[in-house]
N, C-alpha and C. Protein backbone atom coordinates (compact mmCIF):
# COMPACT_ATOMS: atom_id res chain seq x y z
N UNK A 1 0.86 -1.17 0.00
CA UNK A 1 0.00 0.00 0.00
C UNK A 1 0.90 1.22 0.00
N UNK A 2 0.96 2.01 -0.79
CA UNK A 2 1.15 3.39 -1.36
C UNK A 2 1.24 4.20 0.54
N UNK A 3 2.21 5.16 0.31
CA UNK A 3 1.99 6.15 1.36
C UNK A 3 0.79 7.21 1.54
N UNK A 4 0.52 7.19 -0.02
CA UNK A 4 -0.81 8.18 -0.20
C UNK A 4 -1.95 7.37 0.54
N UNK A 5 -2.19 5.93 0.29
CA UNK A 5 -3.12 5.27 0.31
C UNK A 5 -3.60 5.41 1.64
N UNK A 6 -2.29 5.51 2.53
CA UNK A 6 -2.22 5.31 4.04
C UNK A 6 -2.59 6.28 4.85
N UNK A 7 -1.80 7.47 4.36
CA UNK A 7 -2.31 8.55 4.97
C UNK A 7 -3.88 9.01 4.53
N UNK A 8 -4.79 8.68 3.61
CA UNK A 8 -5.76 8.94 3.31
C UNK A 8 -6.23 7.83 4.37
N UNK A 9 -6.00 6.51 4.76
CA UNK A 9 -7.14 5.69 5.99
C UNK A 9 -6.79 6.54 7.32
N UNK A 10 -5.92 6.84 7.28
CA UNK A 10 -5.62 7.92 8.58
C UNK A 10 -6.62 9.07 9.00
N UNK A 11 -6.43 9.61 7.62
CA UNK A 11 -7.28 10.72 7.72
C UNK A 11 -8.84 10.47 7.68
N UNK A 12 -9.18 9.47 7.51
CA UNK A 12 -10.45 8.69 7.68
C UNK A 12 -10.81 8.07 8.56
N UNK A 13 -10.04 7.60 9.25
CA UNK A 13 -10.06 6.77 10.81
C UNK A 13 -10.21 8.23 11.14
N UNK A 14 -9.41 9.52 11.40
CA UNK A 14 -9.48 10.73 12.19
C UNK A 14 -10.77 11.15 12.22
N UNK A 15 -11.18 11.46 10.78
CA UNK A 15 -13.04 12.34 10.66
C UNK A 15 -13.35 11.31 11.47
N UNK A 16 -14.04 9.76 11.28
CA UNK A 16 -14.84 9.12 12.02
C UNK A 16 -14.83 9.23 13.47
N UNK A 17 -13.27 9.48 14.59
CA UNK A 17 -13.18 9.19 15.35
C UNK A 17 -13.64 10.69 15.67
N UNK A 18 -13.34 11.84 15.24
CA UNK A 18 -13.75 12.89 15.35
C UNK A 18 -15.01 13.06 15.28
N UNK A 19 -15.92 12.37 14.49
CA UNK A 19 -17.67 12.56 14.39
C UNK A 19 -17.86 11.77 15.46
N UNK A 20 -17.46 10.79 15.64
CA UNK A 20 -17.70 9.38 17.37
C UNK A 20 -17.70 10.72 17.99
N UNK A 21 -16.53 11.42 18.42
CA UNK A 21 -16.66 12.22 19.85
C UNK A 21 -17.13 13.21 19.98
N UNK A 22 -17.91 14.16 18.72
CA UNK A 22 -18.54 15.20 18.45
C UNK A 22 -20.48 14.42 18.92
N UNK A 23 -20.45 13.32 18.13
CA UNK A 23 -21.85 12.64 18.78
C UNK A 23 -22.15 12.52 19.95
N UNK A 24 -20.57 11.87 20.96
CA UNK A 24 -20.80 11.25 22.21
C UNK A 24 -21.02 12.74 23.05
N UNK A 25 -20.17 14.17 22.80
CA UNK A 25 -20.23 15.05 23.22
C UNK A 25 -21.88 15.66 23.61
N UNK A 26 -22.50 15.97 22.77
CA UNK A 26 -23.46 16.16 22.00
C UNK A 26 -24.16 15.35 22.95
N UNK A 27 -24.51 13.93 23.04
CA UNK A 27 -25.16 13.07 23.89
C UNK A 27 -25.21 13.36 25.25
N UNK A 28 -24.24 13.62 25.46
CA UNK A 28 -23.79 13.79 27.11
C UNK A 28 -24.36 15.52 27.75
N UNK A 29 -24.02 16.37 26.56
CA UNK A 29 -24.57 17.53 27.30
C UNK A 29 -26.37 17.82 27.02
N UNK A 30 -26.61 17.06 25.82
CA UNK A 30 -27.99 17.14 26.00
C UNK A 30 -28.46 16.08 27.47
N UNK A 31 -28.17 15.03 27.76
CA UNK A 31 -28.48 14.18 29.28
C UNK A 31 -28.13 15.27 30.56
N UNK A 32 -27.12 15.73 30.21
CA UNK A 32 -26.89 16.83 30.99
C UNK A 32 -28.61 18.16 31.56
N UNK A 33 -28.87 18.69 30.24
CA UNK A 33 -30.06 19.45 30.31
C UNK A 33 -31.40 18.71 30.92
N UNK A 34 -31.89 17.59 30.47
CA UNK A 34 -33.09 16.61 31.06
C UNK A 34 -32.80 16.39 32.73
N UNK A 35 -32.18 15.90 33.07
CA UNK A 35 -32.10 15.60 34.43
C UNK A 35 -31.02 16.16 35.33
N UNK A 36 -30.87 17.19 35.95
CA UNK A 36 -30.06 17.51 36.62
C UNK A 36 -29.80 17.18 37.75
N UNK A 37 -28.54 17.36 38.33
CA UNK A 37 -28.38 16.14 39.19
C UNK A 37 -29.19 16.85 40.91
N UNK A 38 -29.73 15.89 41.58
CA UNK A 38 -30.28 16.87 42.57
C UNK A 38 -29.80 17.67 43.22
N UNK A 39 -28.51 17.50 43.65
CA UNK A 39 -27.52 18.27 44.52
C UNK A 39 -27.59 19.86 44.13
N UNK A 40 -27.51 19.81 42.38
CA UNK A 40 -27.91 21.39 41.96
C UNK A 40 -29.27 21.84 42.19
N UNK A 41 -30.06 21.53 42.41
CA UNK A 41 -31.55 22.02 42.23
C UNK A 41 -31.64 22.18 43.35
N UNK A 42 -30.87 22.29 44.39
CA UNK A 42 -31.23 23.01 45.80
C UNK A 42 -29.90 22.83 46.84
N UNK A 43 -28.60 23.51 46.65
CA UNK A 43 -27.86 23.40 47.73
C UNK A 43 -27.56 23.97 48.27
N UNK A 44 -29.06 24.72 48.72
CA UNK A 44 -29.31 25.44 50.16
C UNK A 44 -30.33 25.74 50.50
N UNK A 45 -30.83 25.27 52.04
CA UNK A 45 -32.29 25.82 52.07
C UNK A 45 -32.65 26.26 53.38
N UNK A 46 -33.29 27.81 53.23
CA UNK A 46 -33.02 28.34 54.40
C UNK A 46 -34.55 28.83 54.77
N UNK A 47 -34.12 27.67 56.53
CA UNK A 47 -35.45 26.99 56.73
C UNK A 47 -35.48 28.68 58.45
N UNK A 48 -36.97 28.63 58.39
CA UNK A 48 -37.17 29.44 59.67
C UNK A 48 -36.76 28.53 60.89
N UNK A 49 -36.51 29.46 62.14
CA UNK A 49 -36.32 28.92 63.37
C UNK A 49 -37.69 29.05 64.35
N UNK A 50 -38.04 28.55 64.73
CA UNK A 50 -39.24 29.27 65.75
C UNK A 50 -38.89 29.77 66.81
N UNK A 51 -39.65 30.86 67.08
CA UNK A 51 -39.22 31.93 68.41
C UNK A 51 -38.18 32.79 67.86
N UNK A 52 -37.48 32.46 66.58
CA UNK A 52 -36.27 33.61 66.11
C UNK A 52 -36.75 33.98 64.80
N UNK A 53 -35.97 35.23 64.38
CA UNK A 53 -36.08 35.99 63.00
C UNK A 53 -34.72 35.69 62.08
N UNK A 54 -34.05 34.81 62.96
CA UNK A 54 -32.74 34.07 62.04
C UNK A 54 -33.25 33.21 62.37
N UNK A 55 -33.11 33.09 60.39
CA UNK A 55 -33.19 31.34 59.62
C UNK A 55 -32.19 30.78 60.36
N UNK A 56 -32.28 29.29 59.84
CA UNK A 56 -31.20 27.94 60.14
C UNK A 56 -30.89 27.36 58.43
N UNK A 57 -29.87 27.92 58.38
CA UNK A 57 -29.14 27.34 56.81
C UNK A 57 -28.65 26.16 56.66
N UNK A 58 -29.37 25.34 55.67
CA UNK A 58 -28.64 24.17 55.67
C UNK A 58 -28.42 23.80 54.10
N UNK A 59 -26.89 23.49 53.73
CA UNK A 59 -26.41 23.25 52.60
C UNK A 59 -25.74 21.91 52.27
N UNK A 60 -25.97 21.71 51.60
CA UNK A 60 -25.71 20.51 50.59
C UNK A 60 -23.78 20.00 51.04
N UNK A 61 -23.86 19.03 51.20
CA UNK A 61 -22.11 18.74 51.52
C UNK A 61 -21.66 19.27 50.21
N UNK A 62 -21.97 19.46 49.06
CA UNK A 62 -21.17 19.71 47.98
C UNK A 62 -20.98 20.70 48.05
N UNK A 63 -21.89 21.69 48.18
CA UNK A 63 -22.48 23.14 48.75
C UNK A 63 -21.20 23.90 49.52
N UNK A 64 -21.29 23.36 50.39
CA UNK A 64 -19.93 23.55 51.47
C UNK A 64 -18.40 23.46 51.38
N UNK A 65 -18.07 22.30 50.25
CA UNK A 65 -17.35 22.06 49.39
C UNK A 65 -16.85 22.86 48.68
N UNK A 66 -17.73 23.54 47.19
CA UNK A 66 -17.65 24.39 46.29
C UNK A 66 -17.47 25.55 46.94
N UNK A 67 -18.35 26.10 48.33
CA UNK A 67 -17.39 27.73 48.74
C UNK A 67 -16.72 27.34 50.10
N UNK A 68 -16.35 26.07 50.25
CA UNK A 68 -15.03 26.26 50.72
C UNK A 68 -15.12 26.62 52.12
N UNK A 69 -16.23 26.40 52.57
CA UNK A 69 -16.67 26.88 53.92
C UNK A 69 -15.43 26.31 54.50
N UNK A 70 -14.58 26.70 56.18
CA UNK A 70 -14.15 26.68 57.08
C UNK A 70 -14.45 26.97 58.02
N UNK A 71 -14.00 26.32 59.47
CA UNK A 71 -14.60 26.44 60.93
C UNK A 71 -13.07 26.30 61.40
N UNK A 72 -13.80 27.36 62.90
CA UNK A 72 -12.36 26.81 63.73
C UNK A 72 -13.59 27.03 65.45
N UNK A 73 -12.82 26.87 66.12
CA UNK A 73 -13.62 26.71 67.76
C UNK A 73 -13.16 27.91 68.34
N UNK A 74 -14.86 28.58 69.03
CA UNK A 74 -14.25 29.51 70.20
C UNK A 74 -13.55 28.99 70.80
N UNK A 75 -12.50 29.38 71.70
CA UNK A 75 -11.45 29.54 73.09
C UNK A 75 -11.81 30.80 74.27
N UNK A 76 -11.02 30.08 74.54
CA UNK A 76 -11.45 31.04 76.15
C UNK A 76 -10.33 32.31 76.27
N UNK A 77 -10.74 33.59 76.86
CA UNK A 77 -9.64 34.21 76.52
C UNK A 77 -9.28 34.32 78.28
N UNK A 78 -8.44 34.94 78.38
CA UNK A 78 -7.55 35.16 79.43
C UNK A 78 -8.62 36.06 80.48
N UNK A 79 -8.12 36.18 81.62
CA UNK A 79 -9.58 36.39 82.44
C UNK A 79 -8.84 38.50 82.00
N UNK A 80 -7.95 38.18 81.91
CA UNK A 80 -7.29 39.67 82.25
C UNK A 80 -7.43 40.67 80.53
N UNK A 81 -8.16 39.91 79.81
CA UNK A 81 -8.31 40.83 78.41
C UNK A 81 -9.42 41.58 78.07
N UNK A 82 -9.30 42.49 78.63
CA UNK A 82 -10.24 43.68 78.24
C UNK A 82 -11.56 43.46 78.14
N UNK A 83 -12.20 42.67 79.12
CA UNK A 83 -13.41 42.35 79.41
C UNK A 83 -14.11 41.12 78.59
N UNK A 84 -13.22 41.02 78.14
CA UNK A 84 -13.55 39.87 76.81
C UNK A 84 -13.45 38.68 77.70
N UNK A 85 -14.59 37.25 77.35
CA UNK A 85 -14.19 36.56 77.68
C UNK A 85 -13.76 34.79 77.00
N UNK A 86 -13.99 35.51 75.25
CA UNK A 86 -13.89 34.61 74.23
C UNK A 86 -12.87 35.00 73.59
N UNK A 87 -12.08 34.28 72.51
CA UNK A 87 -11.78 34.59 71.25
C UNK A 87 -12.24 34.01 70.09
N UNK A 88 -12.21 34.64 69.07
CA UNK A 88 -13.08 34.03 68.02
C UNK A 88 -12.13 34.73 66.47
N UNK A 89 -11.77 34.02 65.48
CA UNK A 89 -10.96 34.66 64.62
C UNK A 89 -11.27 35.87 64.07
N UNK A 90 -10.62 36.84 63.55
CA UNK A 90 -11.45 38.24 63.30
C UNK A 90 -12.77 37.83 62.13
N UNK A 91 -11.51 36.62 61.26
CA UNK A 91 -12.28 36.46 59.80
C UNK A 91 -13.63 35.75 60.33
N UNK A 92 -13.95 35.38 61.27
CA UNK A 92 -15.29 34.58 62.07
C UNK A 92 -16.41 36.04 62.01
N UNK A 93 -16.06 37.44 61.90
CA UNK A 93 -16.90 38.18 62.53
C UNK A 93 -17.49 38.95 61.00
N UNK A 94 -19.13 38.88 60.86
CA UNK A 94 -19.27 39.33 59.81
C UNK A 94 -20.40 40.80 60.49
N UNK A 95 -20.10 41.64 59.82
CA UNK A 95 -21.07 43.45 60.55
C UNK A 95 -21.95 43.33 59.21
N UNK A 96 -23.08 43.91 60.27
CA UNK A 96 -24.40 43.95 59.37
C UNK A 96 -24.58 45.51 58.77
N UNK A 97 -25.24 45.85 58.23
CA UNK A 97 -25.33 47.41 57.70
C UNK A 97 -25.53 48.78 58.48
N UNK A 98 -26.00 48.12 60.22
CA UNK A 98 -26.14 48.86 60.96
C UNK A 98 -24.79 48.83 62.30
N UNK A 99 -23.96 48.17 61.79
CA UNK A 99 -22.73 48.13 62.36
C UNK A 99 -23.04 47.26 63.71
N UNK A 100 -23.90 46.74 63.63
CA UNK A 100 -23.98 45.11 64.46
C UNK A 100 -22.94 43.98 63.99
N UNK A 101 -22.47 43.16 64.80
CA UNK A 101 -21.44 42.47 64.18
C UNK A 101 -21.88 41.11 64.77
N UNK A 102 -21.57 39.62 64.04
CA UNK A 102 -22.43 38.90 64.22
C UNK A 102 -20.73 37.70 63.74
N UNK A 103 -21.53 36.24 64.01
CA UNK A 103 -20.71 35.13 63.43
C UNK A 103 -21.95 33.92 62.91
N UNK A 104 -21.25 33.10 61.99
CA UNK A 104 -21.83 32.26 62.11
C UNK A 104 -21.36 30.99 62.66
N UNK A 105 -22.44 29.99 63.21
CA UNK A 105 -21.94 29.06 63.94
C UNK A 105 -22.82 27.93 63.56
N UNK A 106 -21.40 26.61 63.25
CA UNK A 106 -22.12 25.56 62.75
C UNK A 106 -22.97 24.59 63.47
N UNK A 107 -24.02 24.60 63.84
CA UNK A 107 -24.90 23.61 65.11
C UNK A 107 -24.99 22.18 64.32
N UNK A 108 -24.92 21.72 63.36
CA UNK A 108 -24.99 20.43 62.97
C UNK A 108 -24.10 20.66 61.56
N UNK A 109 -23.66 19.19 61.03
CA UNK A 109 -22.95 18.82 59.15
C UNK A 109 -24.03 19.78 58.61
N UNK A 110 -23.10 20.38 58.24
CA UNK A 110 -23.69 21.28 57.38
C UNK A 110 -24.73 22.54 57.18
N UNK A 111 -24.91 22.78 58.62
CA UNK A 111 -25.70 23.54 58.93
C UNK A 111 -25.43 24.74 59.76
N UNK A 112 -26.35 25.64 59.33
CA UNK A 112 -25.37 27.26 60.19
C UNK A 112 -26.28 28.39 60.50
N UNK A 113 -26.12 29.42 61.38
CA UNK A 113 -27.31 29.42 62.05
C UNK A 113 -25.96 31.37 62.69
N UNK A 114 -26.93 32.38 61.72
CA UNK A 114 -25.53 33.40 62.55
C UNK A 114 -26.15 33.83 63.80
N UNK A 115 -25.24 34.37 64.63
CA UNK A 115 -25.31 35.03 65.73
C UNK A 115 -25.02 36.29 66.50
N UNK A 116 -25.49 36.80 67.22
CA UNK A 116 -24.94 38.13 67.70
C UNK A 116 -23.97 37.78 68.43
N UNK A 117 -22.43 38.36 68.42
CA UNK A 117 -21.76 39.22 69.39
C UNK A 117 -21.34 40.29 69.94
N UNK A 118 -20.29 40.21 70.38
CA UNK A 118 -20.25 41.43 71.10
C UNK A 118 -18.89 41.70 71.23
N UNK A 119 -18.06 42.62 69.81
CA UNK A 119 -16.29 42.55 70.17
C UNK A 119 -15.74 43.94 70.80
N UNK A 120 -15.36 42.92 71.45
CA UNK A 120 -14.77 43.92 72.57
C UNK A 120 -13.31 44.59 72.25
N UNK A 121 -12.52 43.86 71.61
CA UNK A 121 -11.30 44.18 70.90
C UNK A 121 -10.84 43.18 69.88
N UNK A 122 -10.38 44.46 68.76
CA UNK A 122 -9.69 43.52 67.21
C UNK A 122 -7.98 44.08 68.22
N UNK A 123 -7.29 42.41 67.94
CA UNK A 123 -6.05 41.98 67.87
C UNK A 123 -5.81 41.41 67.17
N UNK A 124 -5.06 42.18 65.30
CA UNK A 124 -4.63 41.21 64.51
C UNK A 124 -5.56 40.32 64.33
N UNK A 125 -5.03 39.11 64.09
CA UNK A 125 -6.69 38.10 63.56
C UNK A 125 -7.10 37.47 64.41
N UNK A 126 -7.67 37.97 65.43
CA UNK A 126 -8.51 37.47 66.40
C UNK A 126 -9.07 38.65 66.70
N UNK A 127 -10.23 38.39 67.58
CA UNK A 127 -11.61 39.57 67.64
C UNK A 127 -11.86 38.49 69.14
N UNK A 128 -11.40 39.61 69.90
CA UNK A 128 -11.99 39.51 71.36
C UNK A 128 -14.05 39.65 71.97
N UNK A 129 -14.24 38.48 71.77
CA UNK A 129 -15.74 39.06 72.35
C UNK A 129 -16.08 39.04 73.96
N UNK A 130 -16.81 39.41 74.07
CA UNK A 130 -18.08 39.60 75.36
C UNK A 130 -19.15 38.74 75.57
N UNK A 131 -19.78 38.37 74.39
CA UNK A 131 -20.95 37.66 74.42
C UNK A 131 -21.13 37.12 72.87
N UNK A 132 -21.15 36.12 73.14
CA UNK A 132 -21.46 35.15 71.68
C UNK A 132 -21.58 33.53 71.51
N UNK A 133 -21.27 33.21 70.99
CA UNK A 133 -21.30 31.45 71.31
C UNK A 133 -20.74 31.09 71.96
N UNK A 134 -20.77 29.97 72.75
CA UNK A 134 -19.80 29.30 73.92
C UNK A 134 -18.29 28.50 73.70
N UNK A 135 -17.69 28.42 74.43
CA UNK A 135 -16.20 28.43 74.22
C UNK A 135 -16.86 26.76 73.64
N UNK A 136 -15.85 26.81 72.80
CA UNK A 136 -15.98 25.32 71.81
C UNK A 136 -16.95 24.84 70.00
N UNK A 137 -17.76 25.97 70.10
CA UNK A 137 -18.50 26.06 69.46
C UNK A 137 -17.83 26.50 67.98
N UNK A 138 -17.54 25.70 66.78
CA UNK A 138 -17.68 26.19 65.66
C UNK A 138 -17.67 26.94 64.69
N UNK A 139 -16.88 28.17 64.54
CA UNK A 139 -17.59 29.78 64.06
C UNK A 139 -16.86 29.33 62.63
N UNK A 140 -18.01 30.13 61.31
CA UNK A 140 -17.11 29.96 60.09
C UNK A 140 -16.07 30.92 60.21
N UNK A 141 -14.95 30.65 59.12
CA UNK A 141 -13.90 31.23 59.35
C UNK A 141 -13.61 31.94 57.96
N UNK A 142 -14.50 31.16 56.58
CA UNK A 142 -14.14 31.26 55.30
C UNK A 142 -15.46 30.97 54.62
N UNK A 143 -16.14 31.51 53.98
CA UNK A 143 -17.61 31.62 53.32
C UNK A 143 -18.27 31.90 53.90
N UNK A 144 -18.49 33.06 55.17
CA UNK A 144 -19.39 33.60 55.80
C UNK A 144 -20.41 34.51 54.96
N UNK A 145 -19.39 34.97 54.03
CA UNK A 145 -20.38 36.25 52.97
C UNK A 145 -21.23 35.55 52.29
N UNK A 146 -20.66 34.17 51.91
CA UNK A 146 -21.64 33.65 50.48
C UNK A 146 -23.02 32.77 51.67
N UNK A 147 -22.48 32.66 52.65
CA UNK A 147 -23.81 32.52 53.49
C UNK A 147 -24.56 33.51 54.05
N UNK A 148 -23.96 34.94 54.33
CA UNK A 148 -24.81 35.88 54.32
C UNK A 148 -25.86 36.05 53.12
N UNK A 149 -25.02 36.03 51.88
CA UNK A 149 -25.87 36.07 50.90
C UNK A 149 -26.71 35.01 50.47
N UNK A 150 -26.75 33.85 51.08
CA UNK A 150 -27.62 32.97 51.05
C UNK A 150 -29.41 33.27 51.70
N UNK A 151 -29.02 33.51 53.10
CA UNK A 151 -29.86 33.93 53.91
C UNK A 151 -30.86 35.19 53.79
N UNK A 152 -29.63 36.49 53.01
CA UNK A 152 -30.70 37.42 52.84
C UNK A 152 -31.14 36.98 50.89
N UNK A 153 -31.02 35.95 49.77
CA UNK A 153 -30.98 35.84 49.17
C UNK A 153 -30.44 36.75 47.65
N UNK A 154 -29.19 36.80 48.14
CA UNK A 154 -28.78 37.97 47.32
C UNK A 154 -27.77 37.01 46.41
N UNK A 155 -28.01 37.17 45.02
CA UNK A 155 -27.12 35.61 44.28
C UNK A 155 -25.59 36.30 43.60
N UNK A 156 -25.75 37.79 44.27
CA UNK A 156 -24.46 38.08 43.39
C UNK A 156 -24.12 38.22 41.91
N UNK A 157 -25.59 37.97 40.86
CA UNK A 157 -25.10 38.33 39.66
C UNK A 157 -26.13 39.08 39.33
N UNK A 158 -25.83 39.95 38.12
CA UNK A 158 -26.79 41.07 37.94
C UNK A 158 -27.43 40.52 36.57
């Protein structure tokens, strides 16, 4: 067989294998559109509390995953720090529009629930409180905003 001959089944094996993966492509993102997988169609749902006006957020493990949420634990602070009797990381402390400052705290997998405190002093990255969750407790440390914006439902795109 001729070199011409050859490189022409080449180039024929190529289109076919090229139309195979343009079809299979094609297949896959239309299956894609019909059924989506459930995890997207709701990974987050922010359920009321009774007796409170803060929801209880609860998100999808993937959910948590994709922004990357982080926690670390209140500690106890020193009896002698400025009236404070927690620490909590600064990045734990998210202020509301009226200069209330708040955290959130994880009460169950996957679930989060913010809270009022009360900082008594910023040191570098820690935020001395007064009153807030109890020493041991959970506070996010990293996706607090995209759970703010969960809660007041704000999706961030225009």
């Amino acid at each position: 067989m001729s070199s011409a001959n050859v490189a022409s089944k080449h180039r024929a094996v190529g289109r076919w294998l090229a139309a195979g993966c343009l079809a299979a492509s094609a297949l896959a993102l239309a299956a894609c559109g019909t059924a989506p997988a459930p995890e997207l169609a709701s990974p987050a749902q922010v359920v009321p509390v009774a007796g409170s006006s803060i929801p209880r957020l609860e998100l999808t493990h993937g959910a948590v995953q994709r922004l990357g949420i982080q926690t670390r634990p209140v500690a106890a602070a020193a009896p002698t720090t400025a009236g404070a009797t927690k620490i909590i990381p600064y990045a734990a402390v998210v202020y509301d529009t009226d200069g209330s400052s708040w955290t959130y705290v994880e009460t169950a997998a996957d679930t989060y629930v913010r809270r009022p405190i009360t900082v008594t002093v910023i040191r570098g990255g820690v935020a001395l409180i007064s009153a807030g969750p109890p020493v041991g407790a959970q506070v996010v440390t990293v996706g607090s905003a995209e759970l703010l914006g969960t809660e007041y439902n704000i999706s961030g795109e225009e």
